[in-house]
C-alpha atoms as a PDB file:
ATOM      1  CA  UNK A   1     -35.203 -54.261 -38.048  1.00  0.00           C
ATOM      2  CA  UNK A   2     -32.940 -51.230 -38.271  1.00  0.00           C
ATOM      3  CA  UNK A   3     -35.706 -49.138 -36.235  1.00  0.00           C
ATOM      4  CA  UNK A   4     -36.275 -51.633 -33.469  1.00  0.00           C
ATOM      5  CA  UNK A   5     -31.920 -51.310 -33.045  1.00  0.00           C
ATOM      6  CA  UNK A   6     -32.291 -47.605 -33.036  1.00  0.00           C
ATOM      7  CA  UNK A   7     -35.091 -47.914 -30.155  1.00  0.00           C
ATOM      8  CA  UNK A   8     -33.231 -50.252 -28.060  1.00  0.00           C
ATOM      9  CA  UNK A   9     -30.056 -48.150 -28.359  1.00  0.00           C
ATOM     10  CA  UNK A  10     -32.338 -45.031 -27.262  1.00  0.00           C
ATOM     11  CA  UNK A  11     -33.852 -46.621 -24.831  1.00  0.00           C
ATOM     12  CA  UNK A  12     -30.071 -47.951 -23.447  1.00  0.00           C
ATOM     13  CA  UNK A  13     -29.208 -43.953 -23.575  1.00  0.00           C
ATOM     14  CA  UNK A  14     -32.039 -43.100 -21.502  1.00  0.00           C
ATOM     15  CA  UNK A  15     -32.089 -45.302 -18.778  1.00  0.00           C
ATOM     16  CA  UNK A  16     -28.063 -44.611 -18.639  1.00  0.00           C
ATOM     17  CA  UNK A  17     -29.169 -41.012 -18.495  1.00  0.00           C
ATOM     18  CA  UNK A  18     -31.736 -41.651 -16.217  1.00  0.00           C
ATOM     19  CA  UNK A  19     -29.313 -43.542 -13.592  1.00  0.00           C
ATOM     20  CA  UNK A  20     -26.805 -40.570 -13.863  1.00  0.00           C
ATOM     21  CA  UNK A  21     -29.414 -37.886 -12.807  1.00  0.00           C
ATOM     22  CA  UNK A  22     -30.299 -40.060 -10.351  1.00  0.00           C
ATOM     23  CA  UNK A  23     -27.079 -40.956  -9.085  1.00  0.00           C
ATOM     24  CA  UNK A  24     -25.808 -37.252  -8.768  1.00  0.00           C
ATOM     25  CA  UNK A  25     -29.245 -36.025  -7.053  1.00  0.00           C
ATOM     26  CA  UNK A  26     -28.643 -38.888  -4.487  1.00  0.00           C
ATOM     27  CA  UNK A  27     -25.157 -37.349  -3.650  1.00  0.00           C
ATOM     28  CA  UNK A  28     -24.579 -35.986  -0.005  1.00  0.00           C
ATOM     29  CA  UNK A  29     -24.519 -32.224   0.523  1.00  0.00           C
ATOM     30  CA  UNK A  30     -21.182 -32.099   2.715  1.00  0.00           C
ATOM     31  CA  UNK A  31     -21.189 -29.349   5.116  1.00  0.00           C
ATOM     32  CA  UNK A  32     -17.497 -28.571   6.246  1.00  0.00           C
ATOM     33  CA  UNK A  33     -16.414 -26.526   9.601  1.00  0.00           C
ATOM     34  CA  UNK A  34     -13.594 -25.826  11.390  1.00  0.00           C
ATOM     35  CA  UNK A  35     -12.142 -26.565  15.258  1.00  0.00           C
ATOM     36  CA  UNK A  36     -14.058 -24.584  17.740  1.00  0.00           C
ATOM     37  CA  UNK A  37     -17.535 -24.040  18.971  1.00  0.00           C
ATOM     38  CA  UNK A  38     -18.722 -21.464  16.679  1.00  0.00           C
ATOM     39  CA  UNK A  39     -18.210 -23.203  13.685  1.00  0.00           C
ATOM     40  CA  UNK A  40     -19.219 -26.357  15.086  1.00  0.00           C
ATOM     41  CA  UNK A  41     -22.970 -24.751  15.396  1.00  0.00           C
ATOM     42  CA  UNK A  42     -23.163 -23.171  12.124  1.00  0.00           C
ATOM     43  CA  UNK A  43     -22.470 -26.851  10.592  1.00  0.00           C
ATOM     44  CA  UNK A  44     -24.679 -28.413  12.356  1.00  0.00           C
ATOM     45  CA  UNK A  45     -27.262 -26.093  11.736  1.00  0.00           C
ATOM     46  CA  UNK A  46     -27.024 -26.183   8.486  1.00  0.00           C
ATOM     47  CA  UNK A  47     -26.851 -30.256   8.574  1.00  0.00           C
ATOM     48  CA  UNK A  48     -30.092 -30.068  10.356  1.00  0.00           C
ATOM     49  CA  UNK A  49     -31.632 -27.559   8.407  1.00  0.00           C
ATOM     50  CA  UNK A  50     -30.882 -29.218   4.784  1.00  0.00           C
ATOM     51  CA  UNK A  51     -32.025 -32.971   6.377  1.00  0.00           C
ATOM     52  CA  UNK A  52     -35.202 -30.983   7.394  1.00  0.00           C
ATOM     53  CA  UNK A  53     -35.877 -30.272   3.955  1.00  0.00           C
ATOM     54  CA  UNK A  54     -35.361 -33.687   2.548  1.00  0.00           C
ATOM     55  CA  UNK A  55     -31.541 -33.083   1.870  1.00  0.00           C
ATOM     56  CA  UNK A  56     -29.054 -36.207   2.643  1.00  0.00           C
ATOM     57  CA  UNK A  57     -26.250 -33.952   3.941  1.00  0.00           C
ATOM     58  CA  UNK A  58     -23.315 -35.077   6.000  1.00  0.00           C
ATOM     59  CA  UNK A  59     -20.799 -32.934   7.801  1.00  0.00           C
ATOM     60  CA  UNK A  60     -16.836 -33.016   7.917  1.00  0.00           C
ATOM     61  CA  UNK A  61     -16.152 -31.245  11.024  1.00  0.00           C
ATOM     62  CA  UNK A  62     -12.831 -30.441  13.320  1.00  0.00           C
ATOM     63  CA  UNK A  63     -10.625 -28.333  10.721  1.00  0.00           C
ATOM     64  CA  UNK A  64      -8.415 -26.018  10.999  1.00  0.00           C
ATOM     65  CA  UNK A  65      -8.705 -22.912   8.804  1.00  0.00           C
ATOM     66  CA  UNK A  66      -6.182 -24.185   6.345  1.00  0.00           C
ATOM     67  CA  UNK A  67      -7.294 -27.149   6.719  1.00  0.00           C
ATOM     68  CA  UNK A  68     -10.424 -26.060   5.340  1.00  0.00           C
ATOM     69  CA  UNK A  69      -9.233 -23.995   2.513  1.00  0.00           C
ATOM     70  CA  UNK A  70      -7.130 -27.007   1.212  1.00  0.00           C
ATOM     71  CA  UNK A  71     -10.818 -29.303   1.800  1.00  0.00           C
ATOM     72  CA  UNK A  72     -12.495 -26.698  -0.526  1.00  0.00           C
ATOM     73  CA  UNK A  73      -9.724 -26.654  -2.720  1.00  0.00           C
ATOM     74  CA  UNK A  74     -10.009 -30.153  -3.531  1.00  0.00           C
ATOM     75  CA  UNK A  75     -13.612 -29.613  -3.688  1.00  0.00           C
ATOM     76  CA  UNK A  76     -14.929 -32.307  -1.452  1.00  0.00           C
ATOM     77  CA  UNK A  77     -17.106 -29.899   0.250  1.00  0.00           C
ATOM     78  CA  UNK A  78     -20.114 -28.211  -1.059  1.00  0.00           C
ATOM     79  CA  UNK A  79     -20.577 -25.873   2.034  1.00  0.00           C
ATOM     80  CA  UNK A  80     -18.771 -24.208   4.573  1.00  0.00           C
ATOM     81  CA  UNK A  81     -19.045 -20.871   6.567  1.00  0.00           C
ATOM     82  CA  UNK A  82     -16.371 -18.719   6.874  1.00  0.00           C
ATOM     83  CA  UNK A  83     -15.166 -15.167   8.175  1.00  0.00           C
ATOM     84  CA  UNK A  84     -14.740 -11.964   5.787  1.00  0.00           C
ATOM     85  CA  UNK A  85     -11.132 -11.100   6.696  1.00  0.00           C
ATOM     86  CA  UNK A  86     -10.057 -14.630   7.529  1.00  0.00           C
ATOM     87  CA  UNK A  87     -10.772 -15.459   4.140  1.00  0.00           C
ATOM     88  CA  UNK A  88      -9.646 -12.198   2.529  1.00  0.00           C
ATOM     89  CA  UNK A  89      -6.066 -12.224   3.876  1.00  0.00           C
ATOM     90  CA  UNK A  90      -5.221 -15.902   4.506  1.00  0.00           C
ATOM     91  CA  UNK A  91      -6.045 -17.119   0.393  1.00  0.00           C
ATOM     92  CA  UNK A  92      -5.832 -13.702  -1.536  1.00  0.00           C
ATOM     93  CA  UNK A  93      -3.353 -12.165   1.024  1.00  0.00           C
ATOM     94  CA  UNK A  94      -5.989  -8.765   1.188  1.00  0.00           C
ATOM     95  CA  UNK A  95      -5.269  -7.305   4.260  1.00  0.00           C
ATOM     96  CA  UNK A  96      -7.797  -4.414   4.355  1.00  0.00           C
ATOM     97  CA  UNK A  97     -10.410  -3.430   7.170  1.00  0.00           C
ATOM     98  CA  UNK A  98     -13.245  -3.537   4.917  1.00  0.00           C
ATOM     99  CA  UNK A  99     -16.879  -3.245   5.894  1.00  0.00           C
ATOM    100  CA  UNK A 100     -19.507  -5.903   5.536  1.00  0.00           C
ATOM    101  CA  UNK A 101     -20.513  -4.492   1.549  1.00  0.00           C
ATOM    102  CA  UNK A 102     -17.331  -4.197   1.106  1.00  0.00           C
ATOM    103  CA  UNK A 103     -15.960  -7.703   2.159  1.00  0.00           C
ATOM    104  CA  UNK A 104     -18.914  -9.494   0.628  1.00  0.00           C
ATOM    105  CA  UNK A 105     -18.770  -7.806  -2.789  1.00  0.00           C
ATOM    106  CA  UNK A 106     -15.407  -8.291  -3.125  1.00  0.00           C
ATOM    107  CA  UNK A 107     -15.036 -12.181  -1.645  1.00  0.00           C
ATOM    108  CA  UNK A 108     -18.113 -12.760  -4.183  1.00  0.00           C
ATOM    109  CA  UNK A 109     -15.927 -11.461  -7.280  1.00  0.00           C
ATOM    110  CA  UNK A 110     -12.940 -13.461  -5.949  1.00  0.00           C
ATOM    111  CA  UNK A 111     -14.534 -16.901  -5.117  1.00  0.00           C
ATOM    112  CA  UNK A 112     -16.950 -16.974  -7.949  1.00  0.00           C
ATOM    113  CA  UNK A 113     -13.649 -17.123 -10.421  1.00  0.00           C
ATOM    114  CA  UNK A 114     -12.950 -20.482  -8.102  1.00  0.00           C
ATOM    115  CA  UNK A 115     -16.691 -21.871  -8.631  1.00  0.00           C
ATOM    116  CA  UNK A 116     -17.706 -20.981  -5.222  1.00  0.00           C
ATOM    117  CA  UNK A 117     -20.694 -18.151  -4.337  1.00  0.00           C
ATOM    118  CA  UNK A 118     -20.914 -16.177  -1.227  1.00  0.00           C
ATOM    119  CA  UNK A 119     -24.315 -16.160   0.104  1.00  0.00           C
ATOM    120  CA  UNK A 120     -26.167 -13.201   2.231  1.00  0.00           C
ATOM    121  CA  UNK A 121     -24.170 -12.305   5.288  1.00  0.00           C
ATOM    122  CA  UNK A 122     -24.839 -13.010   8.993  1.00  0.00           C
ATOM    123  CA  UNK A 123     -24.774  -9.897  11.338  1.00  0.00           C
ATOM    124  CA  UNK A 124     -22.284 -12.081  13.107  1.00  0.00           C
ATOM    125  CA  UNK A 125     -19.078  -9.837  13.781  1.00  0.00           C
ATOM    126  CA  UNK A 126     -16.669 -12.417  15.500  1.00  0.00           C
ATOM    127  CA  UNK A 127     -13.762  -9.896  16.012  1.00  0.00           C
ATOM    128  CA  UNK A 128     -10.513 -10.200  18.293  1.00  0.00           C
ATOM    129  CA  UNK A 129     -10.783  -8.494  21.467  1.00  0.00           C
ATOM    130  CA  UNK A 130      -8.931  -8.154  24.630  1.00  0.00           C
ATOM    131  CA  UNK A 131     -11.216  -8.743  27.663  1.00  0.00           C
ATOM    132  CA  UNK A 132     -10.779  -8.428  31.663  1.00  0.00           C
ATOM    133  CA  UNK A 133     -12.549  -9.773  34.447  1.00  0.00           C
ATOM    134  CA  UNK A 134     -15.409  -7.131  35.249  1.00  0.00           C
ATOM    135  CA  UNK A 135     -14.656  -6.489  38.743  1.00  0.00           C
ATOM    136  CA  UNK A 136     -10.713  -5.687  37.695  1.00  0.00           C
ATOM    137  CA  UNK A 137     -12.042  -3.121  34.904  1.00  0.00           C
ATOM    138  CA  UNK A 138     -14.459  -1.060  37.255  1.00  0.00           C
ATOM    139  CA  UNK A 139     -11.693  -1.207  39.889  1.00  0.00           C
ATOM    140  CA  UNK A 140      -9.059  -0.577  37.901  1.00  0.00           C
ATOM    141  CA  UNK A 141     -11.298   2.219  35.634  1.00  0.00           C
ATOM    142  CA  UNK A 142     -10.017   0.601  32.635  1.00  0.00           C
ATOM    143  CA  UNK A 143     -12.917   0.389  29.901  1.00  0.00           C
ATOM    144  CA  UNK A 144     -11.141   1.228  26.766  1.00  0.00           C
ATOM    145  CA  UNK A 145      -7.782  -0.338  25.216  1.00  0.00           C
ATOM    146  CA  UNK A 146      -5.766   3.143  25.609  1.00  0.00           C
ATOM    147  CA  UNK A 147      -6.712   3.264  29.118  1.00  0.00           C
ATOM    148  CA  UNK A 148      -5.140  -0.148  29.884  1.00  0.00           C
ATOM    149  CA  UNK A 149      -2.055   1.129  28.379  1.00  0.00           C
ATOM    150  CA  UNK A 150      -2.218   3.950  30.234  1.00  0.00           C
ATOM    151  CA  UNK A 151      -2.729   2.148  33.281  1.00  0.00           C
ATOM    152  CA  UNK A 152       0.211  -0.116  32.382  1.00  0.00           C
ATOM    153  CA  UNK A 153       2.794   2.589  31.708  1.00  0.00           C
ATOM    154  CA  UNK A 154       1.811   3.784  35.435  1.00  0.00           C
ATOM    155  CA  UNK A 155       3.520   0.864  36.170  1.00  0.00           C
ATOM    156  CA  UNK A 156      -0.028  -0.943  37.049  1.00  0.00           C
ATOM    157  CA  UNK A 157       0.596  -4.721  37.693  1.00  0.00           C
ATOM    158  CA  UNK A 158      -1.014  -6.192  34.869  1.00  0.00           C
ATOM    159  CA  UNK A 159      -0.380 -10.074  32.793  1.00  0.00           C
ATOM    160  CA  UNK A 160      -1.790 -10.295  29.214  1.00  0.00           C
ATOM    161  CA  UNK A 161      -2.410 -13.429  27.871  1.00  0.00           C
ATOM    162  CA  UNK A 162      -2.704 -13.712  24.448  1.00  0.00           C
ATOM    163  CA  UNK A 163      -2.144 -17.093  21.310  1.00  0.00           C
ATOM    164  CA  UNK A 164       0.650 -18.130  19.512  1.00  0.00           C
ATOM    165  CA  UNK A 165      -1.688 -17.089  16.607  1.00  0.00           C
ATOM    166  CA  UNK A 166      -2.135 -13.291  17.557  1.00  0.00           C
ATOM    167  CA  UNK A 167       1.711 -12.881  18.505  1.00  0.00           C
ATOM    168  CA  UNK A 168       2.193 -13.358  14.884  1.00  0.00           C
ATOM    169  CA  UNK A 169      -0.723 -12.055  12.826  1.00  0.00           C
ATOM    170  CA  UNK A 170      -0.770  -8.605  10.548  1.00  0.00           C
ATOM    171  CA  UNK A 171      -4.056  -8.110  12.915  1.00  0.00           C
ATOM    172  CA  UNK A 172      -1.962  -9.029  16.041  1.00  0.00           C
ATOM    173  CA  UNK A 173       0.245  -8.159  19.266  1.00  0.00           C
ATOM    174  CA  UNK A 174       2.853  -5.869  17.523  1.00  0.00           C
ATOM    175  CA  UNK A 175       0.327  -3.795  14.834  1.00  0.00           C
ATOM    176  CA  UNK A 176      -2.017  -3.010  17.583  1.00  0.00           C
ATOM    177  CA  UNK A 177       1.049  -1.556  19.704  1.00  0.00           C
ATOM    178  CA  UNK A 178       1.555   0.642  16.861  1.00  0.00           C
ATOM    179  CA  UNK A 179      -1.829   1.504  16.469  1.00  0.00           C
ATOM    180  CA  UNK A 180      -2.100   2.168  19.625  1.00  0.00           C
ATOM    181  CA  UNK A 181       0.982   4.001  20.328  1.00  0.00           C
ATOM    182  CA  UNK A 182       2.311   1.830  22.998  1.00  0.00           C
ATOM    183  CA  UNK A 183       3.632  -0.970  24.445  1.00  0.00           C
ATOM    184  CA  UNK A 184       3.023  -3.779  26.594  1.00  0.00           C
ATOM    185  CA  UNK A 185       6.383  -4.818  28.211  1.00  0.00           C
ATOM    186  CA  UNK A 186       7.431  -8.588  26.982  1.00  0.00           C
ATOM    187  CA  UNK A 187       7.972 -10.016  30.445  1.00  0.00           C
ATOM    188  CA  UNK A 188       4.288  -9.428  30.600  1.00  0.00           C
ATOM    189  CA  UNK A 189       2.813 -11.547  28.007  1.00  0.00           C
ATOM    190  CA  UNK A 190       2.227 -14.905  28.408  1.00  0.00           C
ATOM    191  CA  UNK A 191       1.829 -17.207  25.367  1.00  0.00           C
ATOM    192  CA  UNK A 192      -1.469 -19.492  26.265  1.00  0.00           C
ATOM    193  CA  UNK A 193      -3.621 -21.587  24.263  1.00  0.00           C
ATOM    194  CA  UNK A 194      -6.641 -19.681  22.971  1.00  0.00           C
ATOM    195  CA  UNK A 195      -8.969 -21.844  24.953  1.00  0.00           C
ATOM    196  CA  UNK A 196      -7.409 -21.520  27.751  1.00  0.00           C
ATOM    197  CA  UNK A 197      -7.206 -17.981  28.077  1.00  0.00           C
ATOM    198  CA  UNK A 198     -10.599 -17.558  29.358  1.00  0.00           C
ATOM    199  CA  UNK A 199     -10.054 -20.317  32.318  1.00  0.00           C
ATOM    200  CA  UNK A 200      -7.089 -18.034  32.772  1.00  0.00           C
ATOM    201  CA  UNK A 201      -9.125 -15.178  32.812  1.00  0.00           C
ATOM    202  CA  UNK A 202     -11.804 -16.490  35.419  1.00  0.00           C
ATOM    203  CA  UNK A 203      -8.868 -17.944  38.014  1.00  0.00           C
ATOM    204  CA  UNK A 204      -6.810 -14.844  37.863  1.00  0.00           C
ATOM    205  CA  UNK A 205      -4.094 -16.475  36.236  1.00  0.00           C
ATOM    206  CA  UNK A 206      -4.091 -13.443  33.177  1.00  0.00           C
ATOM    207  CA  UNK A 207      -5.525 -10.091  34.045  1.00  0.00           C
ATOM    208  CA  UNK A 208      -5.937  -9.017  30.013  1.00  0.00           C
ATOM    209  CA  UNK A 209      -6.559 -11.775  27.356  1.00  0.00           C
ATOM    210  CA  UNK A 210      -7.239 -11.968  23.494  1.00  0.00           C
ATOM    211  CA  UNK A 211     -10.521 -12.876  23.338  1.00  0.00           C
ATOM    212  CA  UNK A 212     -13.473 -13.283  20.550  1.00  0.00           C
ATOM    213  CA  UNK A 213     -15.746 -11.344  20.695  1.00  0.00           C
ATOM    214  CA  UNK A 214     -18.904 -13.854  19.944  1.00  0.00           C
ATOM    215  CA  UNK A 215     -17.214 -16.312  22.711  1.00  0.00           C
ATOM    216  CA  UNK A 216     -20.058 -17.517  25.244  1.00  0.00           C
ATOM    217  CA  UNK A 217     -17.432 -17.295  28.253  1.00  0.00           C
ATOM    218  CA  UNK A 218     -16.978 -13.589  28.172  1.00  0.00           C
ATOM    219  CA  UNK A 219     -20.774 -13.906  29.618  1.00  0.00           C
ATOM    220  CA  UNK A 220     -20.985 -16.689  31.038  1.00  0.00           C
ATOM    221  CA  UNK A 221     -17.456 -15.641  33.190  1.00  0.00           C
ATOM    222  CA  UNK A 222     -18.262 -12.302  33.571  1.00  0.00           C
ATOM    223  CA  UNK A 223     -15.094 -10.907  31.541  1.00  0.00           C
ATOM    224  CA  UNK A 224     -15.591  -7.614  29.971  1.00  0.00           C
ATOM    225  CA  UNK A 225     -14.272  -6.717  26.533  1.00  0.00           C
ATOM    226  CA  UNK A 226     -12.499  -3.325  26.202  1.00  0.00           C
ATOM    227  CA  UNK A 227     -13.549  -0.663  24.053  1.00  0.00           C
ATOM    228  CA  UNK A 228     -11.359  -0.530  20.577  1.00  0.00           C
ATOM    229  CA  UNK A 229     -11.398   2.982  20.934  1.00  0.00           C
ATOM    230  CA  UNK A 230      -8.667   3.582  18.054  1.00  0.00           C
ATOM    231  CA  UNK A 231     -10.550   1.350  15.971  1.00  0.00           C
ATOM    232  CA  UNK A 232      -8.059  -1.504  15.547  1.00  0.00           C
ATOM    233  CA  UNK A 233      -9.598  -4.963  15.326  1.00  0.00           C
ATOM    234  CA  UNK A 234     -10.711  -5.738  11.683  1.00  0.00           C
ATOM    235  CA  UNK A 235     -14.111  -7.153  11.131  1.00  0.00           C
ATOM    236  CA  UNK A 236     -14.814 -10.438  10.821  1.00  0.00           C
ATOM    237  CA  UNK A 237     -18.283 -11.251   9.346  1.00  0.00           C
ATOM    238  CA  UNK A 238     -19.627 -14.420   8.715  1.00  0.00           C
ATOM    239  CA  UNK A 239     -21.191 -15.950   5.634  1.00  0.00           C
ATOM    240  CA  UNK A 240     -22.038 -19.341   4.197  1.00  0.00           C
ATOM    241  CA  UNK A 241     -20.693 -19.986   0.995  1.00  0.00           C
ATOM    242  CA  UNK A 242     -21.898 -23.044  -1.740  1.00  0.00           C
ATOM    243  CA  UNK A 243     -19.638 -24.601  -4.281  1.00  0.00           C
ATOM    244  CA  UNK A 244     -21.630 -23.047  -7.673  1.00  0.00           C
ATOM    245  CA  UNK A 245     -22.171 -26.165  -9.300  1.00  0.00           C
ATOM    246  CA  UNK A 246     -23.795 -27.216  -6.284  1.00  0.00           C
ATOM    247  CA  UNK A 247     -26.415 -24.329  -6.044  1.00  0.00           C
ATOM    248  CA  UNK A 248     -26.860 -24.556 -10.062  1.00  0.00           C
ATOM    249  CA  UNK A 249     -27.877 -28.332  -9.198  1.00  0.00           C
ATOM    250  CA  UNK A 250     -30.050 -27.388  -6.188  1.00  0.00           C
ATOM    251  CA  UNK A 251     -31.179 -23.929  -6.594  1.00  0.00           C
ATOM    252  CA  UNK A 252     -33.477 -24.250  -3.789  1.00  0.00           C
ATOM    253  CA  UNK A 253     -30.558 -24.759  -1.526  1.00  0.00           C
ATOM    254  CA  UNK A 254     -29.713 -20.811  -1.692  1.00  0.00           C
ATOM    255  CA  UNK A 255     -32.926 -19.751  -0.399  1.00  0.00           C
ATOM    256  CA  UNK A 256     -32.668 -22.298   3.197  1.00  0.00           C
ATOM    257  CA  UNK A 257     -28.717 -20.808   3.464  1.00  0.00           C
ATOM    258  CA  UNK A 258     -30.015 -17.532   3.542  1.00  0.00           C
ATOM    259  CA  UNK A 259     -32.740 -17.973   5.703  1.00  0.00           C
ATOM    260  CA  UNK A 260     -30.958 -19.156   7.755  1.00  0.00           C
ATOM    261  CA  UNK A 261     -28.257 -16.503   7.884  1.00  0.00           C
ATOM    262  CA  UNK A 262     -30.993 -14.241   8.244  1.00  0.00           C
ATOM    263  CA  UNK A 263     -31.429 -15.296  11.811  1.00  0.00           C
ATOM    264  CA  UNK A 264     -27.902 -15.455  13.277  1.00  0.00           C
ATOM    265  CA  UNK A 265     -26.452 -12.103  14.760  1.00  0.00           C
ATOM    266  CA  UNK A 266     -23.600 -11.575  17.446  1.00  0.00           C
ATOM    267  CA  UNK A 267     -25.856 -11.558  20.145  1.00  0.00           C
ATOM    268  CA  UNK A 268     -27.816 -14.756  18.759  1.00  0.00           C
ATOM    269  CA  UNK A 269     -24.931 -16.801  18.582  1.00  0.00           C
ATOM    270  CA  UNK A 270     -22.750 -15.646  21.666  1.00  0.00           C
ATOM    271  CA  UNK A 271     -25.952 -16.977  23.691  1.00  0.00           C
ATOM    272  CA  UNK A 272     -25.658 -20.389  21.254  1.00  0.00           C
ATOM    273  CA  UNK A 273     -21.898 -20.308  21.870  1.00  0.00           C
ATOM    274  CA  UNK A 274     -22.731 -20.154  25.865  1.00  0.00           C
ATOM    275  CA  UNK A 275     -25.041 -22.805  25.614  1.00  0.00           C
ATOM    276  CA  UNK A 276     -22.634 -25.680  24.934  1.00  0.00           C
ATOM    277  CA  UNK A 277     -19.020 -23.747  26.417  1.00  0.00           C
ATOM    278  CA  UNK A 278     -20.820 -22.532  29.309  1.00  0.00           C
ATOM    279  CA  UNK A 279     -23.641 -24.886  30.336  1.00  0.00           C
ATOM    280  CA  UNK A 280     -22.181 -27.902  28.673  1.00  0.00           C
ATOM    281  CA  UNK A 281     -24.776 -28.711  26.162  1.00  0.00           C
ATOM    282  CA  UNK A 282     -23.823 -30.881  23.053  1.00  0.00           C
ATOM    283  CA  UNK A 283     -23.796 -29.056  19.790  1.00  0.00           C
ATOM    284  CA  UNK A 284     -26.749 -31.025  17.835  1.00  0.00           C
ATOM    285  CA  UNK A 285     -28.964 -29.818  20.780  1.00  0.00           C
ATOM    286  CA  UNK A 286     -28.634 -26.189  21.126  1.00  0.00           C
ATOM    287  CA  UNK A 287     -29.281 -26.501  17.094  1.00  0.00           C
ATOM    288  CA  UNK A 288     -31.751 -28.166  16.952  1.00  0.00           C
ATOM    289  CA  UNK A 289     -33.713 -25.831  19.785  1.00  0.00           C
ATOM    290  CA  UNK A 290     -32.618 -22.782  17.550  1.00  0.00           C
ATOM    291  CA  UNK A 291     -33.766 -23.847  14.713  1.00  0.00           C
ATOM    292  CA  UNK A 292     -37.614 -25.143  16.471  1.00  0.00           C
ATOM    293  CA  UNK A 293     -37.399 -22.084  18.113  1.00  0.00           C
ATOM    294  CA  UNK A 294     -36.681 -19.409  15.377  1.00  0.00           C
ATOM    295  CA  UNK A 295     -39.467 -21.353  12.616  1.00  0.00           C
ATOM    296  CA  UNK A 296     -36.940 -22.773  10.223  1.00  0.00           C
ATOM    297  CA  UNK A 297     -38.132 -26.190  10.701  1.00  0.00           C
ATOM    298  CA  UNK A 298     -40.772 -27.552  12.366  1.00  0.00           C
ATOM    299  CA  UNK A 299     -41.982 -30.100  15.296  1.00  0.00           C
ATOM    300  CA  UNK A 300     -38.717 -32.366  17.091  1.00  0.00           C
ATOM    301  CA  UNK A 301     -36.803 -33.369  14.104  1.00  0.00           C
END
């Protein structure tokens, strides 16, 4: 009698067991990204990607980047991609220029005391730049950043448009002026939104505007990003980065991150960026072509 208790009870533990396993492999894989078009591609990828391979994962896009941090904090994300300084000065208040070994080594120290792993970097470098319509910078023979202020303390007639965001960042307005030696006189800044700098930038309405540098409308509006000659703007590498628990769970989810970030560089996803800012293509598209067209999955998906 006592034995046929004992099984039932066992048996009660196992299929309890049983459900739990069950239960926690059916959870989603959330993907989390921020506001703009960049990040909104590298989500999506990486929803596509993981559904390819059998994955149930959802995305929670449309963040901003403290937004983020606070998402991850609560952990109700297991993956997001983010930028080497961005995350290096905004959470641990690092404000070094590191390079890419540098920034990944030491963001994998930090974040793995937090339970969350850096993964292989992109060759993605989306820096801040300060761009000009191409025309105005073979007229005006400006190419590098000391020769526009040069050409602005000849008294050349010049408006710089620049974010709320850059007039106030240790990476911004004021330490490039030092950096640089120089000054750009305050009557002519403007203060514009960061999107609509590069509208600016096409109608003449700025002549020099803070740009990134991975943004598919310095192409596709034929701007042309000055030269950092003094070697100002930090870098800004992106990486994807998995909540540890979540790659001890699903080890095979490392591998198809990396892979993936295998394939993205500068140049890869400017042209991705252009795509939907430029020619107006939704997001889930241009992915899904990418990722057809560069073997991670296969067939129309």
């Amino acid at each position: 009698m006592l034995s046929k208790v004992v099984a039932r009870h066992l048996l009660s533990v196992f299929v309890v067991l049983v459900a739990l396993r069950v239960s926690a492999a059916a959870e989603p894989i959330v993907v989390v990204g921020k506001d703009f078009t960049e990040q909104g591609l590298v989500a999506e990828l990486t929803r596509q990607l993981l559904a390819s391979k059998g994955f149930d994962a959802q995305k929670v896009q449309g963040l901003s980047t403290s937004e983020m941090h606070a998402h991850m904090r609560a952990r109700r994300g297991d993956i997001y991609w983010e930028y080497t300084t961005t995350r290096l000065s905004l959470v641990y208040g690092d404000r070094a220029n590191y390079d890419k070994g540098a920034a990944y080594a030491r963001l994998r120290e930090l974040d793995l005391s937090i339970g969350y792993t850096w993964l292989r970097p992109t060759d993605i470098n989306n820096t801040y730049a300060l761009a000009m319509r191409t025309q105005s910078s073979e007229v005006l023979k400006i190419a590098t950043i000391s020769e526009l202020f040069a050409a602005i303390g000849r008294g050349t007639n010049l408006i710089v448009g620049i974010n709320k965001e850059f007039a106030e960042r240790p990476d911004g307005l004021e330490p490039l002026e030092r950096t640089y030696g120089s000054h750009f006189p305050r009557e002519i800044v403007r203060q514009v939104d960061t999107d609509y700098i590069y509208q600016a930038l096409r109608i003449s309405g700025v002549d020099v505007g803070v740009v990134f540098s991975t943004d598919g409308r310095i192409s596709g509006y034929d701007l042309q990003i000055l030269r950092d000659d003094r070697g100002f703007f930090f870098n800004y590498f992106l990486a994807p980065i998995i909540k540890t628990e979540t790659a001890q769970a699903h080890p095979t989810l490392v591998q198809i991150l990396e892979a993936l970030s295998s394939k993205l560089d500068s140049a890869t996803i400017t042209r991705l960026n252009a795509e939907v800012d430029v020619k107006r293509r939704l997001i889930r598209d241009v992915a899904a072509e990418f990722l057809r067209d560069s073997g991670l999955i296969q067939g129309n998906r």
